[in-house]
Each structure stands twice: as structure tokens, then as C-alpha cells.
Protein backbone atom coordinates (compact mmCIF):
# COMPACT_ATOMS: atom_id res chain seq x y z
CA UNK A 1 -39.34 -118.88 262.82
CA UNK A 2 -38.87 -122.31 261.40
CA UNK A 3 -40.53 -122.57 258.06
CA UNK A 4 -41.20 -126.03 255.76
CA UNK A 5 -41.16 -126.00 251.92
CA UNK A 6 -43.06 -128.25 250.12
CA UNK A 7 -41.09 -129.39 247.30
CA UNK A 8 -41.40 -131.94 244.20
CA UNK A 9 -38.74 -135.22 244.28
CA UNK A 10 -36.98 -134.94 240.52
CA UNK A 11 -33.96 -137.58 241.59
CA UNK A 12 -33.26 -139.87 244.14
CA UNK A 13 -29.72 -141.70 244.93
CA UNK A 14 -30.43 -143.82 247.66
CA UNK A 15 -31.84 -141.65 251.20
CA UNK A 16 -30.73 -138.27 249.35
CA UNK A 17 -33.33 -136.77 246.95
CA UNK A 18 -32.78 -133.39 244.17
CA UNK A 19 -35.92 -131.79 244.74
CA UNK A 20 -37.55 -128.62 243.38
CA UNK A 21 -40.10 -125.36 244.33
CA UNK A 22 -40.85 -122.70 241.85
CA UNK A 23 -37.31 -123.62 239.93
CA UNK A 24 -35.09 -123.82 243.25
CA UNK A 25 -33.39 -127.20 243.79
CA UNK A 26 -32.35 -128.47 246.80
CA UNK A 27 -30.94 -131.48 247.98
CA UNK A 28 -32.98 -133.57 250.44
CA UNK A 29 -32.24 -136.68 252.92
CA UNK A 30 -35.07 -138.98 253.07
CA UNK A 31 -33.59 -140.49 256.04
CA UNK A 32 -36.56 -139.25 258.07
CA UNK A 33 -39.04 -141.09 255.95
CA UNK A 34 -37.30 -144.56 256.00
CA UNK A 35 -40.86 -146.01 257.07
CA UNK A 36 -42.75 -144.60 253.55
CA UNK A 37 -41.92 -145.35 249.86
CA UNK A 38 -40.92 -142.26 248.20
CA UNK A 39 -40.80 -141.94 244.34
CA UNK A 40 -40.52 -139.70 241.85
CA UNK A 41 -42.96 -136.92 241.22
CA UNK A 42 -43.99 -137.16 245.03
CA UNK A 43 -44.14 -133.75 246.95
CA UNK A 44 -42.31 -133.73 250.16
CA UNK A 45 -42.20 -131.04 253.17
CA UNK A 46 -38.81 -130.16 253.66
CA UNK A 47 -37.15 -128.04 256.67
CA UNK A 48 -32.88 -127.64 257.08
CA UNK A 49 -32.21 -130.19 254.43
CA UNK A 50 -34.40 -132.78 255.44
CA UNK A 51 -37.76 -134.41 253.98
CA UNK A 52 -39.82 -134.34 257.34
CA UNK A 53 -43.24 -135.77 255.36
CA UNK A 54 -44.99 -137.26 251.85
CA UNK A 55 -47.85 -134.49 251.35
CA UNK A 56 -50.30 -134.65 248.03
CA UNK A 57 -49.70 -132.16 245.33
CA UNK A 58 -52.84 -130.45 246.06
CA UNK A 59 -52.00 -129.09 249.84
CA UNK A 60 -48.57 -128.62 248.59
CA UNK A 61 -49.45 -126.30 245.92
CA UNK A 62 -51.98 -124.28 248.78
CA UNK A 63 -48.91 -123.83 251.07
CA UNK A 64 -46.84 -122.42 248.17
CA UNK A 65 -50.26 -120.28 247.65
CA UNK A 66 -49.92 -119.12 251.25
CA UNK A 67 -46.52 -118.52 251.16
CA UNK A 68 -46.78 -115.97 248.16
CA UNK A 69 -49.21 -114.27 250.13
CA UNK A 70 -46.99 -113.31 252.79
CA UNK A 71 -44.15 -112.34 250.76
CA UNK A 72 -46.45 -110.14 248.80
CA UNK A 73 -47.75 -108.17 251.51
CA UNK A 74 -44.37 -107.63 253.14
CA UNK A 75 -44.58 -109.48 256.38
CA UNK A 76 -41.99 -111.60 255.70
CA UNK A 77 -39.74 -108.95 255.53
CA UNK A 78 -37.76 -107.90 258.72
């Protein structure tokens, strides 16, 4: 299963971002969204190390909602 994180830009250095979820950081390359300005504070879905789309805090926050869900009923265990 491929899975997306939405996580919060906290640096940028050019296309590569630091970003961070529940106190995880993880680089990002924002190569993918050369066609959208991208700034600080922005939320971001990111899959294998890249930034694949802007999203608002709001529908970033239910995903992270979601995800909690299904780690706390076990079915994202294998």
C-alpha cells in the first residue's frame, strides 16, 4: 500500500524542504511542485521523499485524524 503524509514545511533550501508530522521530520523535494509557491507554515502531502501537493491545514489535520484511527484499531498492523 502506498500511503501520503501530510506534513508542515519548517525550512526550505531551495527545491528541498525540513518538514514535520506529530514531531517526525523529514526531508522533502519540492521538485514536484515547481508550478506552486510554497512557503513556510504550508502543509504538503508527501509520499517516498517527495512533496506530491499544497493541501490546507484543515484536511491535513483530518487525514492525520484518519490515520490515528487505523493505527488504533490495529489494521495497520500486519
Amino acid at each position: 500500500m502506498c500511503l501520503g503524509i501530510p506534513m508542515q514545511i519548517i525550512d526550505i533550501d531551495g527545491f528541498n524542504a525540513l518538514c514535520e508530522a506529530k514531531g517526525v521530520r523529514r526531508e522533502a523535494s519540492l521538485y514536484l511542485l515547481q508550478g506552486e509557491e510554497v512557503a513556510l507554515g504550508d502543509f504538503v502531502m508527501v509520499h517516498v521523499g517527495y512533496a506530491i501537493q499544497k493541501m490546507n491545514e484543515s484536511d491535513a489535520r483530518s487525514a492525520w485524524e484518519l490515520h490515528d484511527e487505523i493505527l488504533a484499531s490495529g489494521a495497520g498492523s500486519a
